[in-house]
N, C-alpha and C. Protein backbone atom coordinates (compact mmCIF):
# COMPACT_ATOMS: atom_id res chain seq x y z
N UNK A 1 -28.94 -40.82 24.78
CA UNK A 1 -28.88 -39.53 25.44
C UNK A 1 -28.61 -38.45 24.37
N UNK A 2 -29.37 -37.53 24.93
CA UNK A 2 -29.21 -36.27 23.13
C UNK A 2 -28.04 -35.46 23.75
N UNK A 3 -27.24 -35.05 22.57
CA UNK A 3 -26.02 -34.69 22.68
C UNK A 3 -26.18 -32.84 22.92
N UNK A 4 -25.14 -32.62 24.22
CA UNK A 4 -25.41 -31.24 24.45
C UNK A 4 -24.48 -29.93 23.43
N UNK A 5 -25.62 -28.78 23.01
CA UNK A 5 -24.99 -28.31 22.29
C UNK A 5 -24.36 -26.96 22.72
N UNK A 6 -23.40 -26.47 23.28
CA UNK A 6 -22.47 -25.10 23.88
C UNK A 6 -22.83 -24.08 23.46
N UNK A 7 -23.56 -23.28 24.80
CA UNK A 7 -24.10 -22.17 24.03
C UNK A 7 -22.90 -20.95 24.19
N UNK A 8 -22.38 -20.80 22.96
CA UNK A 8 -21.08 -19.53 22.50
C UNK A 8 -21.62 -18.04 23.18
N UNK A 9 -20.45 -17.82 23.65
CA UNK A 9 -20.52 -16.77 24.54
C UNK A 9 -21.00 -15.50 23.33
N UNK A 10 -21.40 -14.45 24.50
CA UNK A 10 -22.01 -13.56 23.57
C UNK A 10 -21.47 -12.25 24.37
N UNK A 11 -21.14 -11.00 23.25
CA UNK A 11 -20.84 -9.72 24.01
C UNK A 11 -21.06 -8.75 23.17
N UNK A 12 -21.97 -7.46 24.32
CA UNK A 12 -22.26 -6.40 23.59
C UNK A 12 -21.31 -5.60 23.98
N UNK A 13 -20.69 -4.44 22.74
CA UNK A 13 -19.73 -3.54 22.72
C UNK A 13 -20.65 -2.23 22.21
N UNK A 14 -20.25 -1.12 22.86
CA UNK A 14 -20.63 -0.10 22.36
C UNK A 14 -20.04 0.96 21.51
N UNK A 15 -20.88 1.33 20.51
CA UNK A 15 -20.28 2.39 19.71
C UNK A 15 -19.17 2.62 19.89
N UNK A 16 -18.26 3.00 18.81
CA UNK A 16 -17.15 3.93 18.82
C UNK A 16 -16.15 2.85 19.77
N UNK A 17 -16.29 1.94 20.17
CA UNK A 17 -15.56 0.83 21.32
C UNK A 17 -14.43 -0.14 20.33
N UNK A 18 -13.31 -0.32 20.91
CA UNK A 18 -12.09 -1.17 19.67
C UNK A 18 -12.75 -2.65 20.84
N UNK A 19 -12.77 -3.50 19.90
CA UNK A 19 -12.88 -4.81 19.93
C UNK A 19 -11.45 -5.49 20.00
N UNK A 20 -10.67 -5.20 19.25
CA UNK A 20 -9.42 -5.65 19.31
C UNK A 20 -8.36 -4.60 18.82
N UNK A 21 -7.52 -4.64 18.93
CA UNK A 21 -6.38 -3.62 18.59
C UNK A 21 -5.21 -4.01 17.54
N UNK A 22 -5.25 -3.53 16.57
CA UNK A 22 -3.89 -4.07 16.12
C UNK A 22 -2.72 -4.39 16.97
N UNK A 23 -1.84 -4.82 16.75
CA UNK A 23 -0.62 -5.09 17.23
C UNK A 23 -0.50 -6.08 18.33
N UNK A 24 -1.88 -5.78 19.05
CA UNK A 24 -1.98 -6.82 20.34
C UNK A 24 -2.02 -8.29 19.78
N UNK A 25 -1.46 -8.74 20.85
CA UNK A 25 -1.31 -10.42 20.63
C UNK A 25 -2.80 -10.87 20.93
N UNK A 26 -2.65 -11.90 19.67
CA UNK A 26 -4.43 -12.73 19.42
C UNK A 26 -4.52 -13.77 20.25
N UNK A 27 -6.00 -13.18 20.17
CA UNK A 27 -6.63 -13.95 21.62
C UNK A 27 -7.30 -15.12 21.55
N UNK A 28 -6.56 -15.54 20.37
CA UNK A 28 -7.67 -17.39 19.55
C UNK A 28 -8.74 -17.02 19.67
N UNK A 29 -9.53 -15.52 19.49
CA UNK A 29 -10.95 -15.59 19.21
C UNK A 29 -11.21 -15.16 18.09
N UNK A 30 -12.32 -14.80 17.76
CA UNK A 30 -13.32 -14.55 16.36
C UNK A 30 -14.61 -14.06 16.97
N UNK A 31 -15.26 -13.69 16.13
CA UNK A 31 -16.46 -12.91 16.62
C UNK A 31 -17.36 -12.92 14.91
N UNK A 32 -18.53 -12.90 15.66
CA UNK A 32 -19.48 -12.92 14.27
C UNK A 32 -20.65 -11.76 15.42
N UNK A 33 -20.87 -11.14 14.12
CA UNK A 33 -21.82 -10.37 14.27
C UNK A 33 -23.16 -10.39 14.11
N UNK A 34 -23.82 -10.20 15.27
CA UNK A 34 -24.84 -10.25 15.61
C UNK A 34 -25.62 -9.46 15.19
N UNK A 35 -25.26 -8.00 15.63
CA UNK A 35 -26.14 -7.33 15.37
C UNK A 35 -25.07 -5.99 15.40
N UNK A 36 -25.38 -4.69 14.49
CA UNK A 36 -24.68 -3.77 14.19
C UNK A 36 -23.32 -3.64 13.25
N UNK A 37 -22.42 -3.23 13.21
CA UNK A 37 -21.31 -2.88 12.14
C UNK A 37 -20.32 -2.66 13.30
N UNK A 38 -18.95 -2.92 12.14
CA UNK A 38 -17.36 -2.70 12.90
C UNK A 38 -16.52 -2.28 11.20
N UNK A 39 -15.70 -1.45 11.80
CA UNK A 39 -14.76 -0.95 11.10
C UNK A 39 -13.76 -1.82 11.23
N UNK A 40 -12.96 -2.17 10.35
CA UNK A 40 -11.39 -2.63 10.83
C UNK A 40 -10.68 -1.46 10.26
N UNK A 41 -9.41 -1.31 10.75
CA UNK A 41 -8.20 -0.05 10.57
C UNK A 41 -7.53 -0.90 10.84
N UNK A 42 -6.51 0.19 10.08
CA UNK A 42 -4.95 0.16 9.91
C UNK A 42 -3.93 1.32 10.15
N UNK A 43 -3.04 0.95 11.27
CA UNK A 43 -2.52 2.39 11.02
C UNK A 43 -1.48 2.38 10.17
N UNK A 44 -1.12 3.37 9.17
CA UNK A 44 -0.71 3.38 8.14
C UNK A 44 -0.01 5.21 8.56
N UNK A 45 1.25 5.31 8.63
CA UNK A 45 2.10 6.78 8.84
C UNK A 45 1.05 7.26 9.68
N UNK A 46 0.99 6.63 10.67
CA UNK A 46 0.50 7.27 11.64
C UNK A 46 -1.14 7.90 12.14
N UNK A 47 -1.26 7.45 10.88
CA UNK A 47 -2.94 7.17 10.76
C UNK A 47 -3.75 6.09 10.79
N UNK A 48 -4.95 5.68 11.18
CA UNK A 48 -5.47 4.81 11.20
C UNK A 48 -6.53 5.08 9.67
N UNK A 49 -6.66 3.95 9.03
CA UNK A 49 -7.19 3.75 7.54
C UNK A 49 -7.97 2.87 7.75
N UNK A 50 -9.04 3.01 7.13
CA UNK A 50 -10.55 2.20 7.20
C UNK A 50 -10.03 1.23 6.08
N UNK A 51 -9.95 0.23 5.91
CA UNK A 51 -9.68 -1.35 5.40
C UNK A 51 -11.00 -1.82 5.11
N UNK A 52 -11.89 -1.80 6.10
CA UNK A 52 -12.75 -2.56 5.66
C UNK A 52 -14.24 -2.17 6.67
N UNK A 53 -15.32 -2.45 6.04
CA UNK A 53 -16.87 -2.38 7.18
C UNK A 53 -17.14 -4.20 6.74
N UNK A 54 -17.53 -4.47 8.38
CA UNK A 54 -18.26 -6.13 8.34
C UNK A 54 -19.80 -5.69 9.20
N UNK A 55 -20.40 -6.40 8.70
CA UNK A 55 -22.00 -6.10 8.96
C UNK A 55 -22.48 -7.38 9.88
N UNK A 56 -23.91 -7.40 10.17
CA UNK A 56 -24.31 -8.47 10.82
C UNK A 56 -24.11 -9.76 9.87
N UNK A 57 -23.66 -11.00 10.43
CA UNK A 57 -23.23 -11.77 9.99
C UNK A 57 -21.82 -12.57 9.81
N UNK A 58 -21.33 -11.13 9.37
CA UNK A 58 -20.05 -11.54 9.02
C UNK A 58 -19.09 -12.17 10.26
N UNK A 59 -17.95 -12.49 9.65
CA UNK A 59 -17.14 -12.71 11.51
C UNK A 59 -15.76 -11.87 10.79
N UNK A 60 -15.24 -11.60 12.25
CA UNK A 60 -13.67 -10.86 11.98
C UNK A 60 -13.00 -11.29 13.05
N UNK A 61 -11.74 -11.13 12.68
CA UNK A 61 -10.48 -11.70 13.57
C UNK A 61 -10.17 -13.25 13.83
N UNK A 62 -11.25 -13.43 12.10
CA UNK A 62 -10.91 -15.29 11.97
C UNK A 62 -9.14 -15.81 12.16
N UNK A 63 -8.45 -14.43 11.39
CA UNK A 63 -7.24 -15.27 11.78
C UNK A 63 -6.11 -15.91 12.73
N UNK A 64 -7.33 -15.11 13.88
CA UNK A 64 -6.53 -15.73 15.51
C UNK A 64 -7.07 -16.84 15.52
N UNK A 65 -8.21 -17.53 14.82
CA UNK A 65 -8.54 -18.68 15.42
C UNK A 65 -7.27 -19.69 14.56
N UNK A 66 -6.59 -19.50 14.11
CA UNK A 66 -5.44 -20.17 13.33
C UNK A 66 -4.00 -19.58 13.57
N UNK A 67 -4.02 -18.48 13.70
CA UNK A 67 -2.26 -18.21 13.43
C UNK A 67 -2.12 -17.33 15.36
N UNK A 68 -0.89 -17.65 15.38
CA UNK A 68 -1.04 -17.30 16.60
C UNK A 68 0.46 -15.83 16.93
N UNK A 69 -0.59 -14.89 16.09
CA UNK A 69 0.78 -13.64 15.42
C UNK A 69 -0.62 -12.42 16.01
N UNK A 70 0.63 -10.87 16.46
CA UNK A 70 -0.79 -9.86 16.96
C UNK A 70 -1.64 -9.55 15.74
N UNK A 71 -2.51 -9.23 16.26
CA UNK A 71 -3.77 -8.41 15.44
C UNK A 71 -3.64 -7.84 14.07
N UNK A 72 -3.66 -7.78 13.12
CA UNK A 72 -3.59 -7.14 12.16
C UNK A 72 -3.87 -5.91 11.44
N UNK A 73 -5.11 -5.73 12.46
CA UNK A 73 -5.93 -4.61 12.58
C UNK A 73 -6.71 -4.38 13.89
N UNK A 74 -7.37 -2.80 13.70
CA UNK A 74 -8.14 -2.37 14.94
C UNK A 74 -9.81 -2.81 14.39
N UNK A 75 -10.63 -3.04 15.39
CA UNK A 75 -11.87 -3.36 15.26
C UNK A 75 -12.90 -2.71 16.11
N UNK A 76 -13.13 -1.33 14.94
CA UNK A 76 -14.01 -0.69 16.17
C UNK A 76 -15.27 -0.40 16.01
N UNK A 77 -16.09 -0.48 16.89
CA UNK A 77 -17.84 -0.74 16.27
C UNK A 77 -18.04 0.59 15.43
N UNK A 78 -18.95 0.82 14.63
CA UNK A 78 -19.52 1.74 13.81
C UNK A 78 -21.25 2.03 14.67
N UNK A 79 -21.42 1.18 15.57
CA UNK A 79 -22.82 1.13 15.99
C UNK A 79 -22.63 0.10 17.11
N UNK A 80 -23.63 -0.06 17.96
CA UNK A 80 -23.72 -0.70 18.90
C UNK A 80 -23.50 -2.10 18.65
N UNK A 81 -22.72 -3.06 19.20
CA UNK A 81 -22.82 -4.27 18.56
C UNK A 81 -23.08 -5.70 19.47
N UNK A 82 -23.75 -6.86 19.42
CA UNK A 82 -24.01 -7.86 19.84
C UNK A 82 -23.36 -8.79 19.36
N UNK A 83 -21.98 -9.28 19.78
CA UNK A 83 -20.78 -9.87 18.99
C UNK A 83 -21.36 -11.84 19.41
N UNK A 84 -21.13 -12.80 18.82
CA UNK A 84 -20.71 -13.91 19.72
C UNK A 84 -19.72 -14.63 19.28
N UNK A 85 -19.06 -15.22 20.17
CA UNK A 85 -17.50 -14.98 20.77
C UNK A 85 -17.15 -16.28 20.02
N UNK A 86 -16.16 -17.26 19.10
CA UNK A 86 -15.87 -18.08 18.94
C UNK A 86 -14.67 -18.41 19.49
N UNK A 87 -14.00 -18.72 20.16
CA UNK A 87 -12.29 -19.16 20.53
C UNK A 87 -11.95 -20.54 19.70
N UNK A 88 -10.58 -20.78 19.56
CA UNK A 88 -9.65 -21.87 19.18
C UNK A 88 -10.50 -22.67 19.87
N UNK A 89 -10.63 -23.23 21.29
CA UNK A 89 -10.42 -24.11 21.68
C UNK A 89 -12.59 -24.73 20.82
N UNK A 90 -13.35 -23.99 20.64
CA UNK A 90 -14.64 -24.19 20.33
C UNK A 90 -14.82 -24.45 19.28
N UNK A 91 -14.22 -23.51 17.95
CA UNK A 91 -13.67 -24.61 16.81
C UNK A 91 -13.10 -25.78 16.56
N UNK A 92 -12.09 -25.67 16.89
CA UNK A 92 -11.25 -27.55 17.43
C UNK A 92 -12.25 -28.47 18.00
N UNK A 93 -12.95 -27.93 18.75
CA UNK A 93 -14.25 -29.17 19.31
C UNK A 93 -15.45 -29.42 18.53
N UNK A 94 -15.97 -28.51 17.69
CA UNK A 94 -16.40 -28.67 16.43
C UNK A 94 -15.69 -29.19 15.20
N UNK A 95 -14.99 -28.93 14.79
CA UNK A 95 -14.32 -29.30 13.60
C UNK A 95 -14.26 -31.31 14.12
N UNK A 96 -13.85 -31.76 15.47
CA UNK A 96 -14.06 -32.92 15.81
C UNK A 96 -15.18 -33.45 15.21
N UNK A 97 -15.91 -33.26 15.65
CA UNK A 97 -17.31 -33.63 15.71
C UNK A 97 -17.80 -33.83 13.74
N UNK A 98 -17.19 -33.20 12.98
CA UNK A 98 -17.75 -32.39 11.60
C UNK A 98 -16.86 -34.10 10.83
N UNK A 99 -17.57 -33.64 9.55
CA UNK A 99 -17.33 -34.68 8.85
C UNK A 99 -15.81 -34.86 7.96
N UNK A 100 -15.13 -36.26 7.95
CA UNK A 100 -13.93 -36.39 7.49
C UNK A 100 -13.54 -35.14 6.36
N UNK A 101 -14.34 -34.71 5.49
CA UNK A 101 -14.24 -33.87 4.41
C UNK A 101 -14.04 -32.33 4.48
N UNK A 102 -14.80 -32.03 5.42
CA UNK A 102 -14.55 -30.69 5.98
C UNK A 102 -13.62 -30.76 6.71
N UNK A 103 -12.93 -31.36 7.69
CA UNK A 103 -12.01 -31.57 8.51
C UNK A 103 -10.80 -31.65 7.21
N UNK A 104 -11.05 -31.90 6.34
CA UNK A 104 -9.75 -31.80 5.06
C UNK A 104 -9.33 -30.83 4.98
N UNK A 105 -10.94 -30.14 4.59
CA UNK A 105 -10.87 -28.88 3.50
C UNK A 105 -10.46 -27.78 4.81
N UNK A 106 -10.86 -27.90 5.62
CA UNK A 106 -10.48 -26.61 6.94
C UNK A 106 -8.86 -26.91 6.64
N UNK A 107 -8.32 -27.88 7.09
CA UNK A 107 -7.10 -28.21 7.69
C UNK A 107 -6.27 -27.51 6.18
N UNK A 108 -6.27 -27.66 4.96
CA UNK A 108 -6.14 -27.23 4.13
C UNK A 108 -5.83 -25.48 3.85
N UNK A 109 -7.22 -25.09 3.67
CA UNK A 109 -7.20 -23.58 3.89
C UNK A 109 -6.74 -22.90 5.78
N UNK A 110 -6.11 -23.55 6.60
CA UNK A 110 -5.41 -22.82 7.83
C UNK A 110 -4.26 -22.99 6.94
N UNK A 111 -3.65 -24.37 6.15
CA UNK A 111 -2.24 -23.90 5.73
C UNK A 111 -2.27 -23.09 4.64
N UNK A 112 -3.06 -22.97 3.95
CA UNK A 112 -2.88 -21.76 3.14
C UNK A 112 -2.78 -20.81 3.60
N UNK A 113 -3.85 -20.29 4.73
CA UNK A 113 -3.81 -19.45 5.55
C UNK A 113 -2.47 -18.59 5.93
N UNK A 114 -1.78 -19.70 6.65
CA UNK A 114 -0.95 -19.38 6.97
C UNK A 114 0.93 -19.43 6.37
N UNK A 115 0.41 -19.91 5.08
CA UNK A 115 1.66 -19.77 3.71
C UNK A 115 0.92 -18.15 3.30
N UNK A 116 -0.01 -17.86 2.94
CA UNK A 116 -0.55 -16.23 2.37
C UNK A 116 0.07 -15.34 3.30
N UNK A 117 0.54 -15.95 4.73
CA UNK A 117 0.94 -14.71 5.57
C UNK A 117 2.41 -14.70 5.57
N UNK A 118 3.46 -13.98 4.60
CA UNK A 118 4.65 -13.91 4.70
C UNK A 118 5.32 -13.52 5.78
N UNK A 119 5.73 -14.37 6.65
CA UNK A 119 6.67 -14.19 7.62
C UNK A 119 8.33 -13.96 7.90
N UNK A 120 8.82 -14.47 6.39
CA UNK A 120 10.15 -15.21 6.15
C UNK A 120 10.78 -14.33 5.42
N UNK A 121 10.69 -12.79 5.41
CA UNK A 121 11.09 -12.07 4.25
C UNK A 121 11.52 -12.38 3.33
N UNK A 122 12.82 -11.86 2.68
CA UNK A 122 12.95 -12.60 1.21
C UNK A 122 12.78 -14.17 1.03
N UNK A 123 12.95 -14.43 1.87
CA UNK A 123 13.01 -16.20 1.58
C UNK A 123 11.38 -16.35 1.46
N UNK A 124 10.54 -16.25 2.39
CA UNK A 124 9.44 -15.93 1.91
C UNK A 124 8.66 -16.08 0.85
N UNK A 125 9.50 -14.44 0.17
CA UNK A 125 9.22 -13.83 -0.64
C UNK A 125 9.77 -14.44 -2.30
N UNK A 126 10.89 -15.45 -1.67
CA UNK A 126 11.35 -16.10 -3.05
C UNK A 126 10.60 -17.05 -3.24
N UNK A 127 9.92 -17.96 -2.19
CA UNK A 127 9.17 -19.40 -2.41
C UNK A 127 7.92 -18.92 -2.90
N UNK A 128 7.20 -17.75 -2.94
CA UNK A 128 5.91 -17.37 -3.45
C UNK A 128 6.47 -16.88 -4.71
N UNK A 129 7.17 -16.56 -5.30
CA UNK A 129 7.43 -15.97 -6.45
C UNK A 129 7.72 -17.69 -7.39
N UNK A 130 8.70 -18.28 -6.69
CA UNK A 130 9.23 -19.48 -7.24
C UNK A 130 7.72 -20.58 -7.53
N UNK A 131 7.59 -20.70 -6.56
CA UNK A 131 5.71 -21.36 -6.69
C UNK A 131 5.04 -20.40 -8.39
N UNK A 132 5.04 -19.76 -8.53
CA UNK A 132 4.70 -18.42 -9.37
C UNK A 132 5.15 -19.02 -10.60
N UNK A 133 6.51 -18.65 -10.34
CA UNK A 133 7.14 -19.27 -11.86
C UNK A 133 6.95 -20.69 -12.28
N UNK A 134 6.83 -21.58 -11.41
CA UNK A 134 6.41 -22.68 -11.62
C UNK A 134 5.56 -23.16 -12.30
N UNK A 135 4.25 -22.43 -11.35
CA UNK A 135 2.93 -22.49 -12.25
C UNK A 135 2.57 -22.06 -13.82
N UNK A 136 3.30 -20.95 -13.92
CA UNK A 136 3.45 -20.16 -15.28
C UNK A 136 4.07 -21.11 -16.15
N UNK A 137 5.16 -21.50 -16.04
CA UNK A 137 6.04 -22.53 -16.95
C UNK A 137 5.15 -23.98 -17.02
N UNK A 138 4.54 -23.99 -16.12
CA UNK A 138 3.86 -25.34 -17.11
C UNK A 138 2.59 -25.17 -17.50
N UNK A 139 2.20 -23.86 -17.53
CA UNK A 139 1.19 -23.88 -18.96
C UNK A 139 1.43 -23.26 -20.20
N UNK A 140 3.02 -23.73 -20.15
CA UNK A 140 3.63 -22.66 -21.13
C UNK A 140 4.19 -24.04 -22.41
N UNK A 141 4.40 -24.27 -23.33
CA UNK A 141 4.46 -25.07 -24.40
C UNK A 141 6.33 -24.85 -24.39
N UNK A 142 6.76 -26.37 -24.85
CA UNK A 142 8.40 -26.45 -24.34
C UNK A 142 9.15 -25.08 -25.17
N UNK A 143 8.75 -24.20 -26.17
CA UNK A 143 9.26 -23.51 -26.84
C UNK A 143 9.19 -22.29 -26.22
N UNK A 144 8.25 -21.83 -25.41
CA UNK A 144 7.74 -20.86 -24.62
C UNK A 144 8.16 -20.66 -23.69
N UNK A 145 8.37 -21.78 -22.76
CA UNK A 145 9.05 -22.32 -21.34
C UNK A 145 10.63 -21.53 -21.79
N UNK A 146 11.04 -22.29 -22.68
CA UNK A 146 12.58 -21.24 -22.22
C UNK A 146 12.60 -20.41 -22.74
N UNK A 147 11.63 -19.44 -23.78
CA UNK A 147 12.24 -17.87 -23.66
C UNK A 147 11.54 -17.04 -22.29
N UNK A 148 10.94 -17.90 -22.11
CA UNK A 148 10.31 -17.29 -20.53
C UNK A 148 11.17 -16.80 -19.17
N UNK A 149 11.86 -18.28 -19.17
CA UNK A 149 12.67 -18.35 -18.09
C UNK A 149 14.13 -17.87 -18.14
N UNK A 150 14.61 -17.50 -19.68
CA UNK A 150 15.65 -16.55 -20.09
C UNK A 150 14.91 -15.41 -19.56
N UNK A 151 13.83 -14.46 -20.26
CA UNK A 151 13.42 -13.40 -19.67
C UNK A 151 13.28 -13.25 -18.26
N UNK A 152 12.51 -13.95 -17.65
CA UNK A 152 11.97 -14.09 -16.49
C UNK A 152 12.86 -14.43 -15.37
N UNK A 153 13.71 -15.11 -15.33
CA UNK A 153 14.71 -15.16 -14.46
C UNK A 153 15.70 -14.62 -14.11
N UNK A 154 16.02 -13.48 -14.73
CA UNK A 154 16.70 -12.25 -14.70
C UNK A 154 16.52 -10.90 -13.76
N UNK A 155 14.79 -10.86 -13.93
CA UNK A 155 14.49 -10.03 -13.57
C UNK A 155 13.90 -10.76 -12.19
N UNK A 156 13.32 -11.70 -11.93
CA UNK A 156 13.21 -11.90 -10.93
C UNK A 156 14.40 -11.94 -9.93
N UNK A 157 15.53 -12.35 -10.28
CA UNK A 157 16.66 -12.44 -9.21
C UNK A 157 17.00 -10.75 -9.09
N UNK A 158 17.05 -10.50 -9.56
CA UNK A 158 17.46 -8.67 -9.84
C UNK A 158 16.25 -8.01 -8.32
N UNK A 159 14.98 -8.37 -8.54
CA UNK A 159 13.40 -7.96 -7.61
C UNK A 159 14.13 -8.39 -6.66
N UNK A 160 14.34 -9.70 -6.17
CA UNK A 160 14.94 -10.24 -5.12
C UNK A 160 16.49 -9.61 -4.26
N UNK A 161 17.10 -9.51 -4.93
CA UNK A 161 18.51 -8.79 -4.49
C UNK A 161 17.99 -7.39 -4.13
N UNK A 162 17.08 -7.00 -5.19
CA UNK A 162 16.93 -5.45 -4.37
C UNK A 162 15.91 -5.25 -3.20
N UNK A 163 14.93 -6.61 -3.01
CA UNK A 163 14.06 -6.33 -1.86
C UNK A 163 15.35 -6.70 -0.47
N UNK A 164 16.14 -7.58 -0.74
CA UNK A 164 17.18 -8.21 0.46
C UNK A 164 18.13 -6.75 0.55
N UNK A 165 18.43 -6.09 -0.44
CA UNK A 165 19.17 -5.16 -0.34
C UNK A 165 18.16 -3.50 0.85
N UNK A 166 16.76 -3.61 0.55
CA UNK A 166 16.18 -2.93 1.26
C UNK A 166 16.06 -3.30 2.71
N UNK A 167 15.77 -4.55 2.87
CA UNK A 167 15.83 -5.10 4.11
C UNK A 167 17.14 -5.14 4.96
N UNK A 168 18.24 -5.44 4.65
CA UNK A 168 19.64 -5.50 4.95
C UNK A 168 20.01 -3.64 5.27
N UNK A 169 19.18 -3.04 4.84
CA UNK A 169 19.39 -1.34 4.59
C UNK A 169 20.84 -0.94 4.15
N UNK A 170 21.12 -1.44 2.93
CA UNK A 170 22.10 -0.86 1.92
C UNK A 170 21.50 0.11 1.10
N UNK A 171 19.99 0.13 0.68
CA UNK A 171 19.39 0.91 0.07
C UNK A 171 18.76 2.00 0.79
């Protein structure tokens, strides 16, 4: 019996129309473009800031199909658009189906995915720096390695106390 293939929902938005909204909670979808352009924004002091143009082809709001945090940005057509619709649950049933290797490499880049998105403020912010120094020190030759980490560890704890000190609002 030949295996049936799901035909992905499809939606046209018109001009000047937000697709998604920053801040709003994600809707495990994604969208690839069909046909026309979208802006993403940011509001930034109270303005909204053009970030980025995606064209036919591209997809946006991949990162609801993985992290389950609001919107990041606004998505609003530049032109009429013919979106089709991907959700969580239609990936997951694909990615099944897909071969041991890709099923790696996906599973892989969602946790990167979702280590690139700092959630954890300074702590966070210390394990990406610490990862950092890590990497640096071992392509560094044993003589190198410690005037590095004399220099370098100084000032990094110093960055750190004063980002916790901004956050804590002593500063």
């Amino acid at each position: 019996m030949a295996k049936m293939i799901p035909i992905l929902e499809r939606r046209y938005v018109a001009e000047g129309r937000d697709i998604f909204v920053q801040g709003e909670e994600g809707d495990m979808t994604a969208y690839i473009i069909q046909s026309g352009s979208v802006a993403l924004l940011q509001e930034k002091d109270g303005k909204q800031i053009e970030i980025a143009k995606h064209y036919q082809g591209d997809i946006i709001g991949e990162a609801a199909l993985v992290l389950d945090e609001p919107r990041a940005a606004t998505a609003r057509t530049l032109q009429d658009c013919n979106l089709i619709i991907i959700n969580r649950q239609v990936m997951d049933d694909k990615l099944k189906e897909s071969d041991l290797a890709v099923r790696a490499v996906i599973r892989l880049m969602k946790e990167r995915l979702k280590a690139a998105r700092p959630t954890g403020g300074v702590g966070e912010v210390n394990r990406l720096f610490s990862d950092a120094f890590k990497l640096v020190v071992a392509q560094l030759t044993p003589g190198q390695r410690k005037a590095y980490q004399q220099e370098a560890s100084p000032i990094l704890r110093e960055f750190l106390n004063l980002t916790q000190n901004y956050i804590d609002g002593k500063k």
